[in-house]
N, C-alpha and C. Protein backbone atom coordinates (compact mmCIF):
# COMPACT_ATOMS: atom_id res chain seq x y z
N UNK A 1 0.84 -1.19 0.00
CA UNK A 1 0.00 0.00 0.00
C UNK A 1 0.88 1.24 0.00
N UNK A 2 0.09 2.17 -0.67
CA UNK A 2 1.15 3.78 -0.35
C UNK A 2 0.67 4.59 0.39
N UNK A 3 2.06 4.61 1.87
CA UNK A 3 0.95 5.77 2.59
C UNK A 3 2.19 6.05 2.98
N UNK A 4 2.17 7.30 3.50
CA UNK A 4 2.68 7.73 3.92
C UNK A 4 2.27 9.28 5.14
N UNK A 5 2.80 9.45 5.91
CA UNK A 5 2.46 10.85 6.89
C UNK A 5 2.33 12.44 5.78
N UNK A 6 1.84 13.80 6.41
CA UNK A 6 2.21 14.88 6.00
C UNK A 6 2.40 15.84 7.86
N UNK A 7 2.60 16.31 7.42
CA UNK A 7 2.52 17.63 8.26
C UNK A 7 3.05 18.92 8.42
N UNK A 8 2.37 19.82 8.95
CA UNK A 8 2.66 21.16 8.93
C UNK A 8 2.52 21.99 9.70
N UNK A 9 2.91 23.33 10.62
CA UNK A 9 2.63 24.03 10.98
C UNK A 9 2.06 24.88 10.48
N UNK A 10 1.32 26.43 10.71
CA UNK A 10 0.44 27.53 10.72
C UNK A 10 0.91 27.29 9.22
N UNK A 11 2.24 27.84 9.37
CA UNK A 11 3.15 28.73 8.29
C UNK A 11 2.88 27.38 6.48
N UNK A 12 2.60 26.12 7.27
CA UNK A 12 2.45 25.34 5.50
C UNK A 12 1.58 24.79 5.13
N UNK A 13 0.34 25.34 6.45
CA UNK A 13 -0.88 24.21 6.32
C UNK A 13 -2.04 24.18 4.77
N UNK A 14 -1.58 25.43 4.12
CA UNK A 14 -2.43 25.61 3.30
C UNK A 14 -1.71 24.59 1.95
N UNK A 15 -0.10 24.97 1.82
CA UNK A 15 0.33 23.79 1.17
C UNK A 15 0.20 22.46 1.56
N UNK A 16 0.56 21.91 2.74
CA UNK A 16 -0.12 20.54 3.54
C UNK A 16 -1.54 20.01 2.47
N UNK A 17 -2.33 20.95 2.71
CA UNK A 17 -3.66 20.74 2.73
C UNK A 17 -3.68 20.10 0.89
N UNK A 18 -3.04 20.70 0.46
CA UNK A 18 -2.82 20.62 -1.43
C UNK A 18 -2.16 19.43 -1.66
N UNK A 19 -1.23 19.34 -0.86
CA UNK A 19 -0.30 17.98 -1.28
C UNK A 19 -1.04 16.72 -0.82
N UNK A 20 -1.74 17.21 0.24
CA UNK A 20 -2.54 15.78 0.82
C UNK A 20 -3.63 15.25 0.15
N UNK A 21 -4.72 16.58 -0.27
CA UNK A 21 -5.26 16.17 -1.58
C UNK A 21 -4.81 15.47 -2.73
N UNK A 22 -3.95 15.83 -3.23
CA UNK A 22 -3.77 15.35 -4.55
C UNK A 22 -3.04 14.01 -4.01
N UNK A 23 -2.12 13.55 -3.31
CA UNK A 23 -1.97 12.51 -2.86
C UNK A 23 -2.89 11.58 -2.80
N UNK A 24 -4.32 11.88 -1.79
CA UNK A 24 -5.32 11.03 -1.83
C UNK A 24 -5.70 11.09 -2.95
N UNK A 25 -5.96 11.79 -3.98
CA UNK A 25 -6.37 11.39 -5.68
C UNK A 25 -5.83 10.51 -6.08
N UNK A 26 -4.20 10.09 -5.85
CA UNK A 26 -3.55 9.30 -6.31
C UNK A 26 -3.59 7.75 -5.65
N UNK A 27 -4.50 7.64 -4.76
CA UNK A 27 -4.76 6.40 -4.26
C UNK A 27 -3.52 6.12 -2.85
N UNK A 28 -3.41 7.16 -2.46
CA UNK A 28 -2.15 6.97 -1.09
C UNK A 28 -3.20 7.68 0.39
N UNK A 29 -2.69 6.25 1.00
CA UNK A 29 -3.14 6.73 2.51
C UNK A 29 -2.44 7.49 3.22
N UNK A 30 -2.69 8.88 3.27
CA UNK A 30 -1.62 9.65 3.78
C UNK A 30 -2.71 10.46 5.62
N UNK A 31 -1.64 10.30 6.55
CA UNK A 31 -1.87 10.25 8.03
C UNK A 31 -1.39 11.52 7.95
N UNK A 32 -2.36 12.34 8.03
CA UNK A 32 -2.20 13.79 8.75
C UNK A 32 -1.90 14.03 9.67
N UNK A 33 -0.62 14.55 10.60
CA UNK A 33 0.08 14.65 11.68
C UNK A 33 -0.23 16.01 12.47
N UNK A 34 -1.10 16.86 11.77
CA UNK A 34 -0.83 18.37 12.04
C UNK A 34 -0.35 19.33 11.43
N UNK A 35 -0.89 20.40 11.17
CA UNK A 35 -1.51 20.88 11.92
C UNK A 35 -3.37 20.30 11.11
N UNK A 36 -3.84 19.91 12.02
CA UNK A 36 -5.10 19.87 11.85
C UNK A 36 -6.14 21.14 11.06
N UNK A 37 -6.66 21.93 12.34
CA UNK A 37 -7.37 23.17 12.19
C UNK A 37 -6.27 24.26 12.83
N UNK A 38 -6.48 25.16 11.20
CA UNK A 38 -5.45 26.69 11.27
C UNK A 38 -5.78 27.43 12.83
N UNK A 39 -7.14 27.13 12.88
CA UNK A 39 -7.47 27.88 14.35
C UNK A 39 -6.36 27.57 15.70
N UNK A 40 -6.01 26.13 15.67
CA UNK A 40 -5.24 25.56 16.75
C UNK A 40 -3.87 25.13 15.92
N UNK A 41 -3.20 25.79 15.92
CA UNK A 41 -1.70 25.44 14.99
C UNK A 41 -0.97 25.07 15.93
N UNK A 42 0.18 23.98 15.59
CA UNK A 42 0.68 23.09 16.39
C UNK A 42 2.08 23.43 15.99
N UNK A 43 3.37 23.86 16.43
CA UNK A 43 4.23 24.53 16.33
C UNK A 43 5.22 23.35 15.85
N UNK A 44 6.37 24.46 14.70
CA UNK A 44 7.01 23.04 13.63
C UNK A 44 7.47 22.08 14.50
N UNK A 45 8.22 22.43 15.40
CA UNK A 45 8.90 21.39 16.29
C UNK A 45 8.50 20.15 16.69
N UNK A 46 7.01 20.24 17.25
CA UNK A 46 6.11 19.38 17.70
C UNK A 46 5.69 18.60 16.50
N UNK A 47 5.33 19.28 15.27
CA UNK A 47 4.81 18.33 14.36
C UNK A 47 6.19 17.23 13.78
N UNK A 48 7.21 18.35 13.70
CA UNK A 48 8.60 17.28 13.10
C UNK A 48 8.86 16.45 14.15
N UNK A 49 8.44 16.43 15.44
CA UNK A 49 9.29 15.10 16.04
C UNK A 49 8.10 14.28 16.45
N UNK A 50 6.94 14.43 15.79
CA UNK A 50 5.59 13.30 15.65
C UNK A 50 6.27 12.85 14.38
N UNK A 51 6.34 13.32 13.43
CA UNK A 51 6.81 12.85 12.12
C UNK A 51 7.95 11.52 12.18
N UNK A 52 8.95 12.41 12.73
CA UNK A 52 10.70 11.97 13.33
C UNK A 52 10.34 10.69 13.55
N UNK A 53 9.10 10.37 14.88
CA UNK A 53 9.36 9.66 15.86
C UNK A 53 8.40 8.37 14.56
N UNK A 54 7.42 8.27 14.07
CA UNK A 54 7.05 7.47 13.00
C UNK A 54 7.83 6.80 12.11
N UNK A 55 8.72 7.69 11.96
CA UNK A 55 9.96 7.14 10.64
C UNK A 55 10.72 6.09 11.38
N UNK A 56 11.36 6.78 12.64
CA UNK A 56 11.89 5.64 13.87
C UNK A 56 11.57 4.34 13.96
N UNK A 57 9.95 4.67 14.70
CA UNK A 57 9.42 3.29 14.96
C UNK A 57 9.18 2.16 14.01
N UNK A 58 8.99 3.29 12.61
CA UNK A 58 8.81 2.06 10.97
C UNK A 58 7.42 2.02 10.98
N UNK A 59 6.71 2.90 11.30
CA UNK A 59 5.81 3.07 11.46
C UNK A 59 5.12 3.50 9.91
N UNK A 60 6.29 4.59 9.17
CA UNK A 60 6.00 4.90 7.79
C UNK A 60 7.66 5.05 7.60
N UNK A 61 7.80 4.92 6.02
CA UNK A 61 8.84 5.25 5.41
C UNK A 61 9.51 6.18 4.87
N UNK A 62 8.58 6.85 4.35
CA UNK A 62 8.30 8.10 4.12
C UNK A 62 7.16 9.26 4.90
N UNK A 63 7.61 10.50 4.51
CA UNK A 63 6.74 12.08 5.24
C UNK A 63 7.23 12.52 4.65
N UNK A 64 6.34 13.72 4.62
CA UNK A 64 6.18 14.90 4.15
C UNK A 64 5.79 16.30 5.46
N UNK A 65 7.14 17.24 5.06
CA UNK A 65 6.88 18.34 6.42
C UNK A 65 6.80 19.60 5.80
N UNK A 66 5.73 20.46 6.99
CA UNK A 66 5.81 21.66 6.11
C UNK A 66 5.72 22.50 6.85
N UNK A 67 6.48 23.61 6.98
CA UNK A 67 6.79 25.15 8.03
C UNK A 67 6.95 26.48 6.76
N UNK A 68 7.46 27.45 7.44
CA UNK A 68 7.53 28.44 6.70
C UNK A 68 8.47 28.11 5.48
N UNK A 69 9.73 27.58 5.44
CA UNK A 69 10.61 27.76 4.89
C UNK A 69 11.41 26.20 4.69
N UNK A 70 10.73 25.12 5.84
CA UNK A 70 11.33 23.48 5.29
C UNK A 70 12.02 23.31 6.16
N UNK A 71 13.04 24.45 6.41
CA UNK A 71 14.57 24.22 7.42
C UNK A 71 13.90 24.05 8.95
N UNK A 72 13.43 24.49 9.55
CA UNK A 72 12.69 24.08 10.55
C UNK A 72 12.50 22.53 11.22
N UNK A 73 11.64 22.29 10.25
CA UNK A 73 11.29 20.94 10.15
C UNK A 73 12.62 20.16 9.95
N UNK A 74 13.17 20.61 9.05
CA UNK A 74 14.46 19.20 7.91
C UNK A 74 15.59 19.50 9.78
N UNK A 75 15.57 20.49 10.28
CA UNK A 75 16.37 20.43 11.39
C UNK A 75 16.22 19.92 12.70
N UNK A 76 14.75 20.19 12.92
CA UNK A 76 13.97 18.79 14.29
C UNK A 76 14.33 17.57 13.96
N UNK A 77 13.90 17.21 12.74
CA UNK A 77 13.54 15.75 11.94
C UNK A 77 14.53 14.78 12.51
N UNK A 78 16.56 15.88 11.47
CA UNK A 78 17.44 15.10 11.35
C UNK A 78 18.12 14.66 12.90
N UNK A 79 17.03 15.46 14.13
CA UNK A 79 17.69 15.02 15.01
C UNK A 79 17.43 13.48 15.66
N UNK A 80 16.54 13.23 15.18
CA UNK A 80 16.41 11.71 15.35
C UNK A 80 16.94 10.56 14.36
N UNK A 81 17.21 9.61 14.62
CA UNK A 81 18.23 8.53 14.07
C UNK A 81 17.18 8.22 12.93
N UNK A 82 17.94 7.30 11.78
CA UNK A 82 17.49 6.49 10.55
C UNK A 82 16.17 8.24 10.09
N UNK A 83 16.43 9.09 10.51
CA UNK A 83 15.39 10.46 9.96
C UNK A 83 16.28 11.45 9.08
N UNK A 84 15.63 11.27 7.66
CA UNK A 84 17.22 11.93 6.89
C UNK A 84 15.99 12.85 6.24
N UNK A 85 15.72 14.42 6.27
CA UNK A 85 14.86 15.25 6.47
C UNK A 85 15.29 16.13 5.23
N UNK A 86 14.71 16.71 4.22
CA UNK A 86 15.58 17.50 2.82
C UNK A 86 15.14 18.67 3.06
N UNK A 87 15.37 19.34 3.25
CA UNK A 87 14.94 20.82 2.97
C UNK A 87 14.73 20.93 1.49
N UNK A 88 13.76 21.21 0.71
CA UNK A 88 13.93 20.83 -1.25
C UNK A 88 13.26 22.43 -1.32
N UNK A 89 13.50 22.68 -2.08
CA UNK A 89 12.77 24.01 -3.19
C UNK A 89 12.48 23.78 -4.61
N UNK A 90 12.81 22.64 -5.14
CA UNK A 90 12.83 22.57 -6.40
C UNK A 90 12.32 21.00 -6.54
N UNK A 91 11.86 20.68 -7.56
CA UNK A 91 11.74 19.61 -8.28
C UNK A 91 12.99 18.66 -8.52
N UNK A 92 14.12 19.59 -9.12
CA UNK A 92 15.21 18.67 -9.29
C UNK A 92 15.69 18.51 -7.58
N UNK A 93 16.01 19.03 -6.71
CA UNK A 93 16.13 19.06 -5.61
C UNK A 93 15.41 17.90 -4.55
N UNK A 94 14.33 17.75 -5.07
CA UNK A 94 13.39 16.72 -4.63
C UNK A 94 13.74 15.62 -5.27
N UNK A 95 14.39 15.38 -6.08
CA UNK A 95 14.58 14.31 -7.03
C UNK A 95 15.59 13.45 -6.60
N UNK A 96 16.71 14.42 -6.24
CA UNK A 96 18.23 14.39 -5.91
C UNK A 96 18.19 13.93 -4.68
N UNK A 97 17.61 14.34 -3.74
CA UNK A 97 17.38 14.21 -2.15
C UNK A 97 17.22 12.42 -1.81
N UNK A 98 16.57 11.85 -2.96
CA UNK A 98 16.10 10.65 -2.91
C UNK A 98 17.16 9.74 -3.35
N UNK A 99 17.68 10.43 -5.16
CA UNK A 99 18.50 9.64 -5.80
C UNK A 99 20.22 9.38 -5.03
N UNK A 100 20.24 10.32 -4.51
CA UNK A 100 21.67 10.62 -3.90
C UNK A 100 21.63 10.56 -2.72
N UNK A 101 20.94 11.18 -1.69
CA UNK A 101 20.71 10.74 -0.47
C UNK A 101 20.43 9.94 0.39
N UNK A 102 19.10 9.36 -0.11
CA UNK A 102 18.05 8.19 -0.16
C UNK A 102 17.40 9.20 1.15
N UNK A 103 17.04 10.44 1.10
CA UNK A 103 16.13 10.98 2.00
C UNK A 103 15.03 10.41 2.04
N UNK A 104 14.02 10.25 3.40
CA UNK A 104 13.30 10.18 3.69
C UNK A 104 11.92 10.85 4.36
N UNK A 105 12.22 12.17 4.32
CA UNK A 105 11.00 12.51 4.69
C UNK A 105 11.20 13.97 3.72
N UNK A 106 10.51 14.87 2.82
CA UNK A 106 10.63 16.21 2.37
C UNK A 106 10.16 17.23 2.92
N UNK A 107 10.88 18.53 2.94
CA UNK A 107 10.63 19.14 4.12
C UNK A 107 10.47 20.54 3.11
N UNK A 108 9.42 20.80 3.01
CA UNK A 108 9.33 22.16 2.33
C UNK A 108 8.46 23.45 2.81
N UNK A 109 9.01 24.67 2.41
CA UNK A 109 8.62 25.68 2.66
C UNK A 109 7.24 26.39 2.23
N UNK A 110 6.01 26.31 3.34
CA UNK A 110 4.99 26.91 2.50
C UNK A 110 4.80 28.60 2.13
N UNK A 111 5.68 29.20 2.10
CA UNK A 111 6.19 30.84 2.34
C UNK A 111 6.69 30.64 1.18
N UNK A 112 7.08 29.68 0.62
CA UNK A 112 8.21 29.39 -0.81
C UNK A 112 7.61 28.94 -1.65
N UNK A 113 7.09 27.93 -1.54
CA UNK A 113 6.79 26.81 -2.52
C UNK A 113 5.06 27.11 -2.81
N UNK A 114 4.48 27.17 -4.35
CA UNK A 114 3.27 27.21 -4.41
C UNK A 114 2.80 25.66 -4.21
N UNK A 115 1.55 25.63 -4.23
CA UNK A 115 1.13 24.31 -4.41
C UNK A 115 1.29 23.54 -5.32
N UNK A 116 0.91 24.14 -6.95
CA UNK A 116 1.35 23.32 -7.46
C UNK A 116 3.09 22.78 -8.10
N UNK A 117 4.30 23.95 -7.79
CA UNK A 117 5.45 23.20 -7.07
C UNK A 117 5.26 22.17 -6.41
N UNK A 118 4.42 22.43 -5.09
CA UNK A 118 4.63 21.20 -4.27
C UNK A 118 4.53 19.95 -4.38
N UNK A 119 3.22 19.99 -5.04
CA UNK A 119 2.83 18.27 -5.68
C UNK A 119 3.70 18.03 -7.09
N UNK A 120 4.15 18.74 -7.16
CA UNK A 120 5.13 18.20 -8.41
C UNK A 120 6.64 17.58 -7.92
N UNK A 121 6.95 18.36 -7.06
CA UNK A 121 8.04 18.07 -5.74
C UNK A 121 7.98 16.39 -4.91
N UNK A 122 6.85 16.86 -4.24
CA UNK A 122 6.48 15.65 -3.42
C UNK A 122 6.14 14.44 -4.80
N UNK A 123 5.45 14.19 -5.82
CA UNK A 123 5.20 13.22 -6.62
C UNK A 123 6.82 12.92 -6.98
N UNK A 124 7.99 13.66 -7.54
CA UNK A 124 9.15 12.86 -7.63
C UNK A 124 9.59 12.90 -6.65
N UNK A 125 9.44 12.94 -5.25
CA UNK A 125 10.02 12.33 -4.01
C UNK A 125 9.63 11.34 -3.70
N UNK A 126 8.30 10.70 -4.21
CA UNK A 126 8.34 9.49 -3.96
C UNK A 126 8.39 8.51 -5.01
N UNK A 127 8.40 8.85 -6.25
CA UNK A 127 8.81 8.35 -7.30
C UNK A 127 10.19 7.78 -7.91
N UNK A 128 10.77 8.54 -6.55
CA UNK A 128 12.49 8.27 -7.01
C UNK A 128 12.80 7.34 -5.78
N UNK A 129 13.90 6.42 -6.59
CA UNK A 129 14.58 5.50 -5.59
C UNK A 129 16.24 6.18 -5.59
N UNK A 130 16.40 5.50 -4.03
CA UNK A 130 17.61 5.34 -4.24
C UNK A 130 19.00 5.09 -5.30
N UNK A 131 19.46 6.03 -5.72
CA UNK A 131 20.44 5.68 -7.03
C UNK A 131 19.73 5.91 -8.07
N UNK A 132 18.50 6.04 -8.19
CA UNK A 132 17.44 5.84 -9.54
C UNK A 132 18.57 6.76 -10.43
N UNK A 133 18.53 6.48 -11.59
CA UNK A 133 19.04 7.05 -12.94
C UNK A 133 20.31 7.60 -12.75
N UNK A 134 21.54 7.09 -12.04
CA UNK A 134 22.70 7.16 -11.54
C UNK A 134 23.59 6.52 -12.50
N UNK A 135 24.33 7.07 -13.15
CA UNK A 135 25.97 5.79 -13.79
C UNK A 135 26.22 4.92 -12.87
N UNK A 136 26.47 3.77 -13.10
CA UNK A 136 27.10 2.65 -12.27
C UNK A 136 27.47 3.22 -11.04
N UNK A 137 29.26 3.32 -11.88
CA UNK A 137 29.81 3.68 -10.88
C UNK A 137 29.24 4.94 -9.70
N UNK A 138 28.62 5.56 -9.76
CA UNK A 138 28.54 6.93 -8.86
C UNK A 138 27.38 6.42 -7.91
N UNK A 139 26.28 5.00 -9.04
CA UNK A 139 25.79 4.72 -7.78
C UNK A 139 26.25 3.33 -7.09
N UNK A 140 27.54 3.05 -7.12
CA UNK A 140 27.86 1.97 -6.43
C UNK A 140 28.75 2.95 -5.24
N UNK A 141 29.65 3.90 -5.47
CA UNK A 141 30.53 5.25 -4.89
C UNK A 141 29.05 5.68 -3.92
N UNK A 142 27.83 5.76 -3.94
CA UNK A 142 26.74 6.35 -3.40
C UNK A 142 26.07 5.01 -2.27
N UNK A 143 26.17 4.09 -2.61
CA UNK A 143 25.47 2.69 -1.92
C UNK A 143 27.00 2.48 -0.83
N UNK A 144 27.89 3.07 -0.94
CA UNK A 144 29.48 2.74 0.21
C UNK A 144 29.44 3.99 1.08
N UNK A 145 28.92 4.98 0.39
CA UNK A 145 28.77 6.32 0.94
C UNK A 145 27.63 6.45 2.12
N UNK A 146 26.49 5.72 1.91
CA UNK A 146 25.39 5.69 2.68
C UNK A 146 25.84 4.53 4.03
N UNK A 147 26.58 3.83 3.48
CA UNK A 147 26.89 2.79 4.56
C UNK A 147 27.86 3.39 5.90
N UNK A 148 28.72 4.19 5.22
CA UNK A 148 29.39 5.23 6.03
C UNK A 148 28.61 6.31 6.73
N UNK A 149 27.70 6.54 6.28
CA UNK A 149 26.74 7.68 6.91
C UNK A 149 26.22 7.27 7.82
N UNK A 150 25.68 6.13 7.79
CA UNK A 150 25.09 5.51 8.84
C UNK A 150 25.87 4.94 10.02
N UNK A 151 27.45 4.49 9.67
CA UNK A 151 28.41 4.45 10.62
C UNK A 151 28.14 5.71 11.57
N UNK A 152 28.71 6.98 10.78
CA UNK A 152 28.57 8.29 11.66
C UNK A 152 27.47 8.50 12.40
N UNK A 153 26.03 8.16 11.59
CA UNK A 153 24.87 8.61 12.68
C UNK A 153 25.00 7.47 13.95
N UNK A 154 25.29 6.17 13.69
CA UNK A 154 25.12 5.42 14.69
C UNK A 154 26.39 5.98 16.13
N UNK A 155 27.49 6.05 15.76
CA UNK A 155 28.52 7.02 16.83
C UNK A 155 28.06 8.05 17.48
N UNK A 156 27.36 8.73 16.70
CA UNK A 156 26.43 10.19 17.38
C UNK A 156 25.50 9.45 17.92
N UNK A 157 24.85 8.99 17.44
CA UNK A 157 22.86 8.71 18.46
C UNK A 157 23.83 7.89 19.98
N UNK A 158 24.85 6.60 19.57
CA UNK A 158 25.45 5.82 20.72
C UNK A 158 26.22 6.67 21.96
N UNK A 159 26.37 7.97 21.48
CA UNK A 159 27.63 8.98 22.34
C UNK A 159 26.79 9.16 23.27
C-alpha cells in the first residue's frame, strides 16, 4: 500500500492541505500529523518530532513536512536517528534528495513553494529510488557512501 504521513505548521498548512489532496487522488493513505485546524496550529517542532518519531518506529517510510521555509522541520527531523529530512525548493532538488541521499521525509517551505510546485516536488520524491538514474559507478561510490553515513549517525545517536 502507499501511505505515507504529511505535516505542517500555521506557516504550511495551506500547502499541507494541497499535497494531501492530490496525494489522496492518487490512491495513497496519507496520516495527517498536524496541523489539523489553522485555528489551533501546532508549532514546527512538535509536528517534526511526531513525524521523526514514525519514521523511527517504521511506522512509515516516508513524510512529508511543512513550516515556513522546510529548514525548521528538515532540522527537528534530522535530530532523530534512521530520519534523513531535505529541505527541497525545487523539483530537481526533490529528485536528488532521494536519488543521492536516499532521503526520507521532504521538508518544504509553505512561504516558498506554491502548491502546485509542491505536488510536483512531493510526486518525484516518492517516485524516485535510491540511485534511480545514476551511472554505475557513482551509484555503487553512493550505496558505500550511505553505509558510512550511517556508521557516523550510529557514533552520534550511541555517544
Amino acid at each position: 500500500m502507499k501511505e505515507l504521513f504529511i505535516g505542517s505548521d500555521l506557516s504550511g498548512f495551506t500547502l499541507k492541505e494541497a499535497i494531501k489532496e492530490n496525494l489522496i487522488g492518487q490512491g495513497y493513505h496519507v496520516e495527517d500529523i498536524g496541523t489539523l485546524d489553522p485555528e489551533k496550529p501546532l508549532p514546527f517542532f512538535e509536528v517534526a518530532e511526531i513525524g521523526a518519531t514514525l519514521i523511527r518506529k517504521k511506522r512509515f517510510e516516508k513524510g512529508i513536512l511543512i513550516c515556513g521555509t522546510g529548514m525548521g522541520m528538515s532540522i527537528v527531523a534530522n535530530k532523530h536517528e534512521g530520519v534523513y529530512g531535505a529541505a527541497c525548493e525545487s523539483v530537481y532538488a526533490a529528485e536528488k534528495c532521494r536519488a543521492i541521499n536516499d532521503a526520507n521525509v521532504l521538508c518544504m517551505g509553505g512561504w516558498i513553494i506554491a502548491p502546485v510546485l509542491g505536488i510536483a516536488m512531493t510526486n518525484t520524491f516518492l517516485n524516485t529510488s535510491f540511485t534511480q538514474n545514476l551511472e554505475d559507478w557513482r551509484a555503487k561510490r553512493l550505496e558505500k557512501a550511505l553505509i558510512r553515513v550511517k556508521d557516523i549517525e550510529k557514533k552520534s545517536f550511541d555517544s
